[in-house]
Protein backbone atom coordinates (compact mmCIF):
# COMPACT_ATOMS: atom_id res chain seq x y z
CA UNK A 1 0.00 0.00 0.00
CA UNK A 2 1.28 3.61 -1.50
CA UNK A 3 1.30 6.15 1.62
CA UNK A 4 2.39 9.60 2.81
CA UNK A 5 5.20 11.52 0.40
CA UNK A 6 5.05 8.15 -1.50
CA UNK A 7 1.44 8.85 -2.53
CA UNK A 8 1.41 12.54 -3.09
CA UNK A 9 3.85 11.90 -5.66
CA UNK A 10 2.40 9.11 -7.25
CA UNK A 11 -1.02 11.18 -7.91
CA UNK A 12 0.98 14.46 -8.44
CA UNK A 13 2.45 12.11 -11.54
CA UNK A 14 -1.33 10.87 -13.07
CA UNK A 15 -2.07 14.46 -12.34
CA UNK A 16 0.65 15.25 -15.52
CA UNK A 17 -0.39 13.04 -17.31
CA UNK A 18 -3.91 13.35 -17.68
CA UNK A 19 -4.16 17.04 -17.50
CA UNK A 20 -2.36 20.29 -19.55
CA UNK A 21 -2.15 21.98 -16.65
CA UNK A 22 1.27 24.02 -16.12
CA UNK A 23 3.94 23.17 -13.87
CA UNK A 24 3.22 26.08 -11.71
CA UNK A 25 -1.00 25.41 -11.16
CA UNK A 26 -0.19 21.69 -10.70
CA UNK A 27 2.84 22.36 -7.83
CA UNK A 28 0.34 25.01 -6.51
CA UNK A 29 -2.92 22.50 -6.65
CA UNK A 30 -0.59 20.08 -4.28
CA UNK A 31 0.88 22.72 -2.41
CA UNK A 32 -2.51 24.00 -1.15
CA UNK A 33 -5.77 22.06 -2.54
CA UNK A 34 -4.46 18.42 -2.07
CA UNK A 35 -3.83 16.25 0.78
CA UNK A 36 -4.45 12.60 1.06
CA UNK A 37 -6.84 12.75 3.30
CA UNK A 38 -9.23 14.18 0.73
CA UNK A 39 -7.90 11.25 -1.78
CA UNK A 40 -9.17 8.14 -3.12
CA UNK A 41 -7.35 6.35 -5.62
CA UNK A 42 -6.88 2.52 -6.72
CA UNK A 43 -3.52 0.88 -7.30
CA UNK A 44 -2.17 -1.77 -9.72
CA UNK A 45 1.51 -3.40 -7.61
CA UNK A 46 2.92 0.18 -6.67
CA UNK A 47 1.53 2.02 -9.13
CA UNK A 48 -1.16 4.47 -9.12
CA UNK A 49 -4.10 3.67 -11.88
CA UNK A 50 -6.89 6.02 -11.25
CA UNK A 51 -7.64 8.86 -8.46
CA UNK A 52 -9.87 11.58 -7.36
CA UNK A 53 -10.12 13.83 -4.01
CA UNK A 54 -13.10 15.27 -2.44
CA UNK A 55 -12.91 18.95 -1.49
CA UNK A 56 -14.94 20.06 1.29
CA UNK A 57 -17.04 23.17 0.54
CA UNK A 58 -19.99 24.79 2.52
CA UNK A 59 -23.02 25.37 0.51
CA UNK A 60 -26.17 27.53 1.31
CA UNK A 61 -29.15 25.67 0.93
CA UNK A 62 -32.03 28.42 1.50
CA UNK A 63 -32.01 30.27 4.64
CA UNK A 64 -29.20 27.11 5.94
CA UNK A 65 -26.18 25.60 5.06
CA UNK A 66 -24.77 22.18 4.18
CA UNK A 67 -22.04 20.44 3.64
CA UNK A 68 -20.99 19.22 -0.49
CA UNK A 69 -17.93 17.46 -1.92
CA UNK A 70 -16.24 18.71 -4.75
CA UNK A 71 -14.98 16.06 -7.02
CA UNK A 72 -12.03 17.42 -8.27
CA UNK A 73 -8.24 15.50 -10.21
CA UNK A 74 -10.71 12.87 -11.51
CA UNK A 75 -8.19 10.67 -13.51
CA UNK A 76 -7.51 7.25 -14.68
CA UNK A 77 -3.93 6.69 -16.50
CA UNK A 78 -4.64 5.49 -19.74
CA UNK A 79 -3.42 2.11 -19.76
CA UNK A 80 -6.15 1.25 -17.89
CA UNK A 81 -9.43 3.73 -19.07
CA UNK A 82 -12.52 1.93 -19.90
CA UNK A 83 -12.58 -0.73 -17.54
CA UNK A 84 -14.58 0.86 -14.89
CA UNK A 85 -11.90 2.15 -12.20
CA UNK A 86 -13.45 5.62 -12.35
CA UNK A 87 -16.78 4.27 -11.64
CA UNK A 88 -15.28 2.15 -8.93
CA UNK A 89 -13.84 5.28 -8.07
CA UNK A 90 -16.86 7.41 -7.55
CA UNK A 91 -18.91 4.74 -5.86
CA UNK A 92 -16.00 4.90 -3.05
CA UNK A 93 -16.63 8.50 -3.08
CA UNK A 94 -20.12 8.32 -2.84
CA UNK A 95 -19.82 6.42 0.66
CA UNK A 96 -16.91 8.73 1.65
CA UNK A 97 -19.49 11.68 1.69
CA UNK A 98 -22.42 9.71 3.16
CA UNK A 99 -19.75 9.21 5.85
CA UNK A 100 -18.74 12.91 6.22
CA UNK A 101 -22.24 14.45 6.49
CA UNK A 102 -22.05 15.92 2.76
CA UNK A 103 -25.30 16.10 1.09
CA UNK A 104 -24.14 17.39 -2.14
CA UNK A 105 -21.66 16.40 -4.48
CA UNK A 106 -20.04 18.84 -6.91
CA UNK A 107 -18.33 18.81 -10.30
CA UNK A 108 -16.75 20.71 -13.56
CA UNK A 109 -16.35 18.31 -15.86
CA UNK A 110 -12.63 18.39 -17.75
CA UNK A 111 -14.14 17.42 -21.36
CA UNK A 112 -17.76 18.15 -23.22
CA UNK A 113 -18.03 14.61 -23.66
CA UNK A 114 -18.02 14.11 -19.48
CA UNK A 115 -21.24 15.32 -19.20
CA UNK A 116 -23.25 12.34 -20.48
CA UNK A 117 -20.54 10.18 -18.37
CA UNK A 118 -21.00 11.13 -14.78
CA UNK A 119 -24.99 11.92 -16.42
CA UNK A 120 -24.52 7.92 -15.58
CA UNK A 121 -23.42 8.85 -12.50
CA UNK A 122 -26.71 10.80 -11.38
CA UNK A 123 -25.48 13.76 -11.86
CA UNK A 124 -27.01 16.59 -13.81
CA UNK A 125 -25.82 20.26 -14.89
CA UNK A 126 -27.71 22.70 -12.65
CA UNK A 127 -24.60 25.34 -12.45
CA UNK A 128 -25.65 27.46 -15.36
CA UNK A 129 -23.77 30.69 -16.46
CA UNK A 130 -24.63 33.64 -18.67
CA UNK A 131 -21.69 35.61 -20.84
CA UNK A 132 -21.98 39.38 -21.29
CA UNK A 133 -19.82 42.51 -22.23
CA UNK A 134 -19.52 45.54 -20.12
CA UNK A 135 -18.86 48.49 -22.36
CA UNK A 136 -17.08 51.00 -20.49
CA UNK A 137 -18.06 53.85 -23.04
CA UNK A 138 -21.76 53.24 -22.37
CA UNK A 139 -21.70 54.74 -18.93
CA UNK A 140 -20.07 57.04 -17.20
CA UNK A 141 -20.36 57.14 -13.58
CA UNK A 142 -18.40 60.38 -11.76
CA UNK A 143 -17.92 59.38 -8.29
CA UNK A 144 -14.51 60.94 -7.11
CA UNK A 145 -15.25 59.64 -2.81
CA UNK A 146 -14.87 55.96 -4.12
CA UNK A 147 -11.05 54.55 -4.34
CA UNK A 148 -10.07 51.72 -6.61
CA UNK A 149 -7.80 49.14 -5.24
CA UNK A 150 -5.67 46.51 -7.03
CA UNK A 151 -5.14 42.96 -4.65
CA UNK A 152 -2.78 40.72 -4.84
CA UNK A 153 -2.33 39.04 -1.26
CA UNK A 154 -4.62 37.96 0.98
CA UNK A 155 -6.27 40.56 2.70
CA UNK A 156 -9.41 39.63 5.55
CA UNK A 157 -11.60 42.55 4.79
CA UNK A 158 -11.51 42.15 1.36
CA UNK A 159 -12.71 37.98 2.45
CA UNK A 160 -15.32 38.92 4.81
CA UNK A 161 -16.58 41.06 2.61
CA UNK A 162 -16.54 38.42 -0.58
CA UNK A 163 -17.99 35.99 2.25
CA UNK A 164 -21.14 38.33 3.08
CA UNK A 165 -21.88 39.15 0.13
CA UNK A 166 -21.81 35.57 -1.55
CA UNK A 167 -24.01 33.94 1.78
CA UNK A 168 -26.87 36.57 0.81
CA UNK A 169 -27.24 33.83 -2.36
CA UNK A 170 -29.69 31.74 -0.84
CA UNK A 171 -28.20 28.80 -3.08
CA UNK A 172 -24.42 29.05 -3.62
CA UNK A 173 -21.37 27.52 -2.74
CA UNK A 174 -19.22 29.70 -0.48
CA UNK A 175 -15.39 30.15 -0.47
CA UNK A 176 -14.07 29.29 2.80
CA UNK A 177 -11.13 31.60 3.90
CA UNK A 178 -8.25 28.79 3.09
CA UNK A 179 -9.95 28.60 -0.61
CA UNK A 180 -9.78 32.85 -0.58
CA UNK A 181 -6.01 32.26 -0.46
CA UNK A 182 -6.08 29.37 -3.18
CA UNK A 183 -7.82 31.60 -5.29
CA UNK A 184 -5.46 34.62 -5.07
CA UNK A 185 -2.36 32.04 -5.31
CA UNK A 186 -4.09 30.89 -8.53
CA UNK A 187 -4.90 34.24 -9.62
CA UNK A 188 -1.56 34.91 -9.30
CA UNK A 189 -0.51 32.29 -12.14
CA UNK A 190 -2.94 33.57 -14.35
CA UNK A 191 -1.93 37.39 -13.96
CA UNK A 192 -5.42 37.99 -12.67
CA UNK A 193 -6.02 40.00 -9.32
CA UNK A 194 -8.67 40.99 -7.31
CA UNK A 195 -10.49 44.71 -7.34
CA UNK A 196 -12.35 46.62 -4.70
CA UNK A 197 -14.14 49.92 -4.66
CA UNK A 198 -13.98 51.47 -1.39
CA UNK A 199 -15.68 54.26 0.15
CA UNK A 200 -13.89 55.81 3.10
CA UNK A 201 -13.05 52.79 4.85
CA UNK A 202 -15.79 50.57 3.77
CA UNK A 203 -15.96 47.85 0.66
CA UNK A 204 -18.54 48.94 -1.66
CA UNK A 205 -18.16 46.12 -4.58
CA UNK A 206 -15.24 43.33 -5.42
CA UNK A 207 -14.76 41.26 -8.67
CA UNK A 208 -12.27 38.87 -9.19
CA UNK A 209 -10.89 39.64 -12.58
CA UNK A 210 -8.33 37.49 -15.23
CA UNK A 211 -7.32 37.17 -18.64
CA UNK A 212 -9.31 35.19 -21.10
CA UNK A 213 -8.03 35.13 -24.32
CA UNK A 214 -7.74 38.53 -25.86
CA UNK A 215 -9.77 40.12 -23.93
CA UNK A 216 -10.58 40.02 -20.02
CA UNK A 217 -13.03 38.40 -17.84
CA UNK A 218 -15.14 39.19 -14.41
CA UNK A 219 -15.41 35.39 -13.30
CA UNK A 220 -17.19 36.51 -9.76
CA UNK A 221 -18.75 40.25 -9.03
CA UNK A 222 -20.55 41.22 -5.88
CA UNK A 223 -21.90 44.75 -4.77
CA UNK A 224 -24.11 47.02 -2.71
CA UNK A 225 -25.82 48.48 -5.09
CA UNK A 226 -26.05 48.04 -9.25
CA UNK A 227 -24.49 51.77 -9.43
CA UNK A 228 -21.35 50.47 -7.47
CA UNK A 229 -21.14 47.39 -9.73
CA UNK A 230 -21.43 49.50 -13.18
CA UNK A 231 -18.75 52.09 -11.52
CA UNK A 232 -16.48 48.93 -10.57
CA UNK A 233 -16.24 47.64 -13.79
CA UNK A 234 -15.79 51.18 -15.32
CA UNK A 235 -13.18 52.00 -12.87
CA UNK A 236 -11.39 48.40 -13.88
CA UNK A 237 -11.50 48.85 -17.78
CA UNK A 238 -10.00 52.31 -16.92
CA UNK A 239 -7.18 50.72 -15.01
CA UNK A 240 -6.43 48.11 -17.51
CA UNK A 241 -6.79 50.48 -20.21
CA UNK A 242 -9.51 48.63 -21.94
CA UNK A 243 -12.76 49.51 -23.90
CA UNK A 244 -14.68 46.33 -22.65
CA UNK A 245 -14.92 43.59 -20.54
CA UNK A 246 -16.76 39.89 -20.33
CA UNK A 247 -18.89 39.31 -17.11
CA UNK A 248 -19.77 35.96 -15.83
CA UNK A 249 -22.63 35.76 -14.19
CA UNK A 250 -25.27 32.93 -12.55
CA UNK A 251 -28.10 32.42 -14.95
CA UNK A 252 -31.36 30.21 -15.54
CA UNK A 253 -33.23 33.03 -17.17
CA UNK A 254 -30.67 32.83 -20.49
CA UNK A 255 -32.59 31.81 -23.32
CA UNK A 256 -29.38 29.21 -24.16
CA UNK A 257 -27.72 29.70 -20.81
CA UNK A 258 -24.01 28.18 -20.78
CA UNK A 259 -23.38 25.43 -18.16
CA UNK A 260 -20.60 25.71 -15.75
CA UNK A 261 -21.03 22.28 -13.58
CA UNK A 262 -22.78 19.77 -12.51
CA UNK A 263 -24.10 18.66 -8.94
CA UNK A 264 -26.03 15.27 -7.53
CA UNK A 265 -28.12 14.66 -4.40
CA UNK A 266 -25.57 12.40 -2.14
CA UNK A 267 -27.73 12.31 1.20
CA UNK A 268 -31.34 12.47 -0.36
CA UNK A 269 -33.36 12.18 3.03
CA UNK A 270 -31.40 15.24 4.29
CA UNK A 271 -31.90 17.58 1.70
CA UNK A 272 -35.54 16.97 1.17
CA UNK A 273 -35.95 17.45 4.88
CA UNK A 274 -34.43 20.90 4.17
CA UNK A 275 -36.37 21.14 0.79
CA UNK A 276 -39.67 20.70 3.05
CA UNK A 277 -38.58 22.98 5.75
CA UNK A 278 -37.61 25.76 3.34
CA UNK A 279 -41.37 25.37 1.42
CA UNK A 280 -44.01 24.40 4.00
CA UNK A 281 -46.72 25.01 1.59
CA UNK A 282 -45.47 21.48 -0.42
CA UNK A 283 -47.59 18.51 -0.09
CA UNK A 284 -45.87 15.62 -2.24
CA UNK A 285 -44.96 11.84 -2.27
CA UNK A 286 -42.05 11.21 -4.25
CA UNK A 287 -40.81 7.43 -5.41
CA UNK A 288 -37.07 7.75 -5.51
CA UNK A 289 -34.63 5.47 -7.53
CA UNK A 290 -30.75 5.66 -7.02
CA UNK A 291 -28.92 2.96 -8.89
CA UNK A 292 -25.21 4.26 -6.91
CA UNK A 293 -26.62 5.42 -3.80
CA UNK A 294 -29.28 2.03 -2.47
CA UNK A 295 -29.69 4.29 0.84
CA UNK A 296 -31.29 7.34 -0.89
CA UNK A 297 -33.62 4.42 -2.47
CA UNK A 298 -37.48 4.68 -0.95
CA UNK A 299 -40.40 6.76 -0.64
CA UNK A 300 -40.54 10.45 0.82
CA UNK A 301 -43.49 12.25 2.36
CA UNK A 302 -42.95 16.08 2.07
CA UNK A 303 -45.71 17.83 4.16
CA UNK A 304 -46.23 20.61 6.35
CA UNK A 305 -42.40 21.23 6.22
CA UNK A 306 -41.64 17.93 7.63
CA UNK A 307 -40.15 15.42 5.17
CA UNK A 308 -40.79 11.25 6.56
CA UNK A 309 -38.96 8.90 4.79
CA UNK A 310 -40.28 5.24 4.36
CA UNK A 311 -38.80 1.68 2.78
CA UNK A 312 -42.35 0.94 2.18
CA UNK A 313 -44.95 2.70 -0.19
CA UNK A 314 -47.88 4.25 1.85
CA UNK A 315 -51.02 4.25 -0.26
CA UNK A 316 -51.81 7.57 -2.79
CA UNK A 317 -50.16 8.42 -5.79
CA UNK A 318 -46.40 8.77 -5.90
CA UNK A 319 -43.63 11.11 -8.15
CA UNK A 320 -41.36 8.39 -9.41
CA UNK A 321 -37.73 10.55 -9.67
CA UNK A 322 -34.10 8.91 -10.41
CA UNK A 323 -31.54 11.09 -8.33
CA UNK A 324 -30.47 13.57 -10.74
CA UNK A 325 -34.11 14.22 -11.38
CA UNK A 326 -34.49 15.13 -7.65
CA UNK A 327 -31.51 16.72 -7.95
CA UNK A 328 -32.65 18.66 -10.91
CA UNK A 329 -35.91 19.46 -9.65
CA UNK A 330 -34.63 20.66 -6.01
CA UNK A 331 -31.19 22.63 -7.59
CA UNK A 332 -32.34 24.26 -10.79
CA UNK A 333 -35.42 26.35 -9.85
CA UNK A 334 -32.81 27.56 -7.11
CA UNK A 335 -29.91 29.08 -9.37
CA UNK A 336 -26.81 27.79 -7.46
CA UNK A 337 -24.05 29.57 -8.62
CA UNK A 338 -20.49 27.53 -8.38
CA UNK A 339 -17.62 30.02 -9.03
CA UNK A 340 -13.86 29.91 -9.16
CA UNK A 341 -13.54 26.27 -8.48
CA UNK A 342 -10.31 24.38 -9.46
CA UNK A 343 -9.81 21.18 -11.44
């Protein structure tokens, strides 16, 4: 059995293999991000074959919060692909979060072509994006008591601020501080910083802002007011001397609306319990299948805010729902945003 240094170095290895990622966001991924701890992998002899980890990440879930896994370094060497190690893989994962209290697991898929494969796995893509260009021409905002700042290093207000202002999303995953500095040390590689406006003392708006392309992009924006967020983005295309901008931004409304990850129930007795709690007004019997999961397999009584699980159908009519159905049906309607994650 592969342990300690032995095993970092094994996975830091696949890692190379499998992905184009550079030197420098790989050394930094296993500097910060991985432990093993948060890794599963199977071995062949000595050698590595397939691996994932499981990053915690605090979610809110209405006016609560639960815990999710991030599935993130999903890899199998090639030598040995399509004989069912990542499956094998994810099923181990699967019992590692029922274990750890997460109710929700998380994913970007690497490839297009993922999608339908971990669609297999019950998941479905309810992290949904919308792409649009800030023109700084357009508007012009005069507002000489507000200070731009450029920031590089880790700095708390600029976190608790980011933090508030991302747990007023009644549905999003939230940046814990350790991920704040992951971000800025990955910002770093990619020449990307963050920006605040400040007022006196006092944060007014913050985007996290990169290079994409030719151009530049606003992968995360939050702000008092929709004035401060038009003058941030002005005041940023006037610092990097540029006539426009792309914003990313949470969307289900989109006509064609761009999808940025997936997500599947893990625990499906604890979030309808939440679900129920969060609409009281719900009166429904749902008929759940889970072909990975057998606990989240049963029948689920959502009523008066109160949700009573039951191995055995009660009489009445019953929703039948697979798990990314449920998943689907709970998530979408909710517009979860997932933002800045790593591979």
């Amino acid at each position: 059995m592969i342990r300690g240094e032995a095993m970092r170095e094994k996975i830091k290895s696949l890692w190379k293999l499998c992905f184009n990622d550079s030197d420098e966001f790989t050394d930094m991924y296993f500097r910060l991000r991985y432990s093993n701890e948060v890794n599963i992998a199977i071995q062949s002899g000595e050698e590595v074959i397939a691996a994932l980890q499981i990053l915690p990440y605090p979610m809110t879930f209405g006016k609560s919060e639960i815990k999710t896994g991030y599935v993130s370094g999903a890899c199998t060497h090639p030598d040995y692909r399509n004989r069912g190690a990542m499956r094998e893989l994810l099923s181990q994962a699967f019992t590692r979060m029922l274990h750890n209290d997460m109710s929700i697991s998380t994913l970007i898929p690497a490839e297009p072509w993922l999608f339908g494969y971990y669609a297999g796995m019950g998941y479905v893509p309810v992290f949904k994006y919308s792409s649009t260009t800030f023109t700084a021409s357009e508007i012009t905002i005069a507002d000489k008591a507000v200070v731009l700042n450029k920031i590089n290093d880790y700095q708390e207000e600029s976190y608790r601020y980011l933090n508030r202002k991302l747990r007023e999303r009644p549905y999003c995953i939230q940046h814990t501080e350790t991920d704040f500095r992951v971000i800025l040390a990955d910002l770093q590689l990619e020449k990307g910083c963050v920006y605040t406006l400040k007022q006196g003392d006092k944060i007014t708006a913050l985007a996290i802002v990169y290079p994409a392309g030719s151009t530049w992009q606003a992968g995360e924006i939050v702000a008092e007011t929709s004035g401060m967020y038009l003058l941030l983005l002005q005041r940023i295309c006037e610092q990097l001397n540029l006539p426009s901008i792309r914003v990313i931004s949470p969307s289900e409304t989109e006509p064609t609306p761009q999808v940025l990850g997936m997500a599947r129930i893990i625990n499906a007795k604890t979030i309808l319990q939440r679900y129920a709690a969060e609409h009281p007004e719900l009166k429904m019997s749902i008929a759940l299948t889970d072909s990975q999961i057998s606990a989240n397999n049963g029948y689920y009584y959502l009523n008066n805010g109160k949700c009573i699980s039951s191995a055995k159908r009660l009489p009445g009519s019953h929703l039948a729902l697979t798990v990314g159905e449920l998943t689907e049906k709970i998530l979408s309607p909710s517009n979860p945003y997932m933002s800045l994650m790593l591979n």
